[in-house]
Protein backbone atom coordinates (compact mmCIF):
# COMPACT_ATOMS: atom_id res chain seq x y z
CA UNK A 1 -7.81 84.93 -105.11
CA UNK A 2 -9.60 86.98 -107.71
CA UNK A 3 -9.29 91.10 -107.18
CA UNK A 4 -12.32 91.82 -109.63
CA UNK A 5 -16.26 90.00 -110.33
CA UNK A 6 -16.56 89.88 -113.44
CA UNK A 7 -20.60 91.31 -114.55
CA UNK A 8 -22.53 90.72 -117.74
CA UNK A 9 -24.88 93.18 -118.25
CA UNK A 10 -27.33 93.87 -121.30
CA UNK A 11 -27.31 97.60 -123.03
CA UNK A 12 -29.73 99.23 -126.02
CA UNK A 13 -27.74 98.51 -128.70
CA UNK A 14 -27.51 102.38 -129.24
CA UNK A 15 -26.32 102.83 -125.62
CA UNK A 16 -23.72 100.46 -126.29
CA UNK A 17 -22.43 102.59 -129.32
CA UNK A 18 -22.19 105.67 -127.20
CA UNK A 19 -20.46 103.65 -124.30
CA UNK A 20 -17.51 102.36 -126.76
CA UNK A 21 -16.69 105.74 -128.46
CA UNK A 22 -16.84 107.66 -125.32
CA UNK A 23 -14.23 104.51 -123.99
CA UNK A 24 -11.94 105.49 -127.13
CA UNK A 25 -12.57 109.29 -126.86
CA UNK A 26 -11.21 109.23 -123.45
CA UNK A 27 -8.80 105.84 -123.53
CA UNK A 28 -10.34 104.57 -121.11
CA UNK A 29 -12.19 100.72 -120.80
CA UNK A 30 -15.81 100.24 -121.21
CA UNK A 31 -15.25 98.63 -117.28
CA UNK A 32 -13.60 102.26 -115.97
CA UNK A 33 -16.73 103.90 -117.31
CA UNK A 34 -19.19 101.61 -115.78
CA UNK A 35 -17.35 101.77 -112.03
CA UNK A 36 -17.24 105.53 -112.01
CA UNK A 37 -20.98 105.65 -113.13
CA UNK A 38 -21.72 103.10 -110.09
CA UNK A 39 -19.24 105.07 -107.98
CA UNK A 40 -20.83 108.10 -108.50
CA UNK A 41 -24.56 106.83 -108.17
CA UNK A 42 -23.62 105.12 -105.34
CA UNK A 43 -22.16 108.74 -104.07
CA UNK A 44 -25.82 110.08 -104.88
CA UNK A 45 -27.56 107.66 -103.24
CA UNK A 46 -25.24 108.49 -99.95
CA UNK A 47 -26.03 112.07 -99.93
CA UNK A 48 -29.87 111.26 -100.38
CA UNK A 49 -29.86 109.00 -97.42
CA UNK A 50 -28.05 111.74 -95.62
CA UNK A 51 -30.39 114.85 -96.41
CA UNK A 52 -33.14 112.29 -95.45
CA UNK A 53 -32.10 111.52 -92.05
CA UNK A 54 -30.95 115.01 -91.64
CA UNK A 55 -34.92 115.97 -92.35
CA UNK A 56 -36.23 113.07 -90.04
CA UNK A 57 -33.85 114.42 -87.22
CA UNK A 58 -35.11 118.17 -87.83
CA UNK A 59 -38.26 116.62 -87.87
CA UNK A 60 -38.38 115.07 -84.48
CA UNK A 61 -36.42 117.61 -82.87
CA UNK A 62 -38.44 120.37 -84.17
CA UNK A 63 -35.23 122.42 -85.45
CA UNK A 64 -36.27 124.93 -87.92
CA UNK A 65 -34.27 127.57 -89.83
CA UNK A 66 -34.87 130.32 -87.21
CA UNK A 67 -32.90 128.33 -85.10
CA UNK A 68 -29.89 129.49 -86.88
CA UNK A 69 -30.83 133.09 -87.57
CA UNK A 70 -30.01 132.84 -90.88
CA UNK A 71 -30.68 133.93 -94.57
CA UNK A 72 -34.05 131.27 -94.47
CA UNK A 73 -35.30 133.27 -91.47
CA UNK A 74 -39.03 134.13 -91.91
């Protein structure tokens, strides 16, 4: 069974340019650099959907920053 999918994807021919000399600046694969950029956009996208549910469930609940006493306290 196959460990990896194998993705063609199209780039600006400029952005491709970058991509490869950044791969041989770092000796690294064009593929490394293209999972940690998904990795880490995929990390982003995480932390948005968590500060959003964190703001629904303040929300709902009413749960301001005096509730905490802290440095935000008006």
């Amino acid at each position: 069974m196959k460990s990896s999918k194998t993705i063609t994807i199209s780039l600006p021919i400029e952005m491709g340019r970058e991509m490869q000399t950044v791969a041989k600046e770092e000796h690294r694969t064009i593929s490394e650099l293209i999972r940690e950029a998904f990795r880490k956009y995929q990390a982003h996208r995480n932390l948005y959907a968590l500060a959003q549910e964190g703001r629904t469930v303040t929300q709902k609940k009413k749960i301001t920053s005096k509730a905490f006493g802290g440095p935000f306290e008006r």
